[in-house]
Protein backbone atom coordinates (compact mmCIF):
# COMPACT_ATOMS: atom_id res chain seq x y z
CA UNK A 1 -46.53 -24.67 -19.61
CA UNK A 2 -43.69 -25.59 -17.11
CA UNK A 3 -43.33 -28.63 -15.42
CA UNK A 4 -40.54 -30.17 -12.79
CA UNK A 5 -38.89 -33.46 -12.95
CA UNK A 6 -37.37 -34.53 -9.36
CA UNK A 7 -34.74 -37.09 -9.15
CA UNK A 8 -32.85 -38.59 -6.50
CA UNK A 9 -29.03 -39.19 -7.32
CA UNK A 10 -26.80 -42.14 -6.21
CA UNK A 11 -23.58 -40.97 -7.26
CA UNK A 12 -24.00 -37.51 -6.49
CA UNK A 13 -22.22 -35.65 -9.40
CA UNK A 14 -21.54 -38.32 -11.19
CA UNK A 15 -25.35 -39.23 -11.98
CA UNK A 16 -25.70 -35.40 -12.44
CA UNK A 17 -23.63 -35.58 -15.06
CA UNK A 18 -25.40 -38.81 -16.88
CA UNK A 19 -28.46 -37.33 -16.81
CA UNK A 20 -27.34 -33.70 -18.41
CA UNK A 21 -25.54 -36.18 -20.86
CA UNK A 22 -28.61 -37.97 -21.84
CA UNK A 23 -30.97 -34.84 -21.88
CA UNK A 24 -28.20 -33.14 -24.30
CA UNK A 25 -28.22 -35.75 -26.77
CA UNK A 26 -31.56 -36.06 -26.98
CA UNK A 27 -31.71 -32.51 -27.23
CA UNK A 28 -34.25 -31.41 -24.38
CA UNK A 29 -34.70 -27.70 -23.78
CA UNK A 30 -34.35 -27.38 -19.73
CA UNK A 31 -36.16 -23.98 -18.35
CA UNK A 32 -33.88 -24.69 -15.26
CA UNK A 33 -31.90 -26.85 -13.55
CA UNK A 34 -31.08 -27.27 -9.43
CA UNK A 35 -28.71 -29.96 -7.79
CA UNK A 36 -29.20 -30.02 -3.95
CA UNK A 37 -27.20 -32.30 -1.90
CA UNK A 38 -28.30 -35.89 -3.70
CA UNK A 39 -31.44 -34.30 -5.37
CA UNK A 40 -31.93 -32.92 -8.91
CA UNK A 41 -34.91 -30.60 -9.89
CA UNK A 42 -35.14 -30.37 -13.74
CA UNK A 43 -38.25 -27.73 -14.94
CA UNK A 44 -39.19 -28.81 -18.60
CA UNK A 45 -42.11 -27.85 -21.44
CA UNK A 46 -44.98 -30.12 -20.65
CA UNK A 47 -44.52 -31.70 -24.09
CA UNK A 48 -41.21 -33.17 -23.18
CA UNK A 49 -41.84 -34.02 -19.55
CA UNK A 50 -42.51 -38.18 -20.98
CA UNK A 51 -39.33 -37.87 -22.64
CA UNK A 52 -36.97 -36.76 -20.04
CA UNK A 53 -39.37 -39.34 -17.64
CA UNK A 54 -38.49 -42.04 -20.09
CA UNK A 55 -34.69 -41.29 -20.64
CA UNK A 56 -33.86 -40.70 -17.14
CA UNK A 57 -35.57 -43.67 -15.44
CA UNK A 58 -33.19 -46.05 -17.64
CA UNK A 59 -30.29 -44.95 -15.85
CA UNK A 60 -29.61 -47.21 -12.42
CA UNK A 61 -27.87 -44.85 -10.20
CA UNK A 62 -31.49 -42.08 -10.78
CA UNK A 63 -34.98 -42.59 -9.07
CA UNK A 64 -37.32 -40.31 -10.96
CA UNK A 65 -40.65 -38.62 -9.73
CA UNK A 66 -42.75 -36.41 -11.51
């Protein structure tokens, strides 16, 4: 099962970019992926949706809602 990760950027591309950084290295299958003015949606397996919850909401410039 899908689910979707919504995220509110600071820095616009460059917090895009730290957070497709992080989800790489931690190597994260994303379904998909949508960047929309200063918002990122992110649509994840269910069994990594606490992991990509937990790696993005250490970064400062990303607010992260489920």
């Amino acid at each position: 099962m899908k689910k979707t990760v919504n995220a509110r950027l600071t820095s616009g591309m460059d917090s895009f970019l730290r957070a497709m950084g992080v989800i790489r290295r931690k190597e994260i299958y994303l379904h998909g992926i949508s960047m929309s003015d200063d918002f990122l949606t992110i649509t994840v397996r269910e069994e990594d949706l606490d992991n990509v919850l937990a790696h993005l909401s250490k970064l400062a410039d990303i607010s992260v809602s489920a």
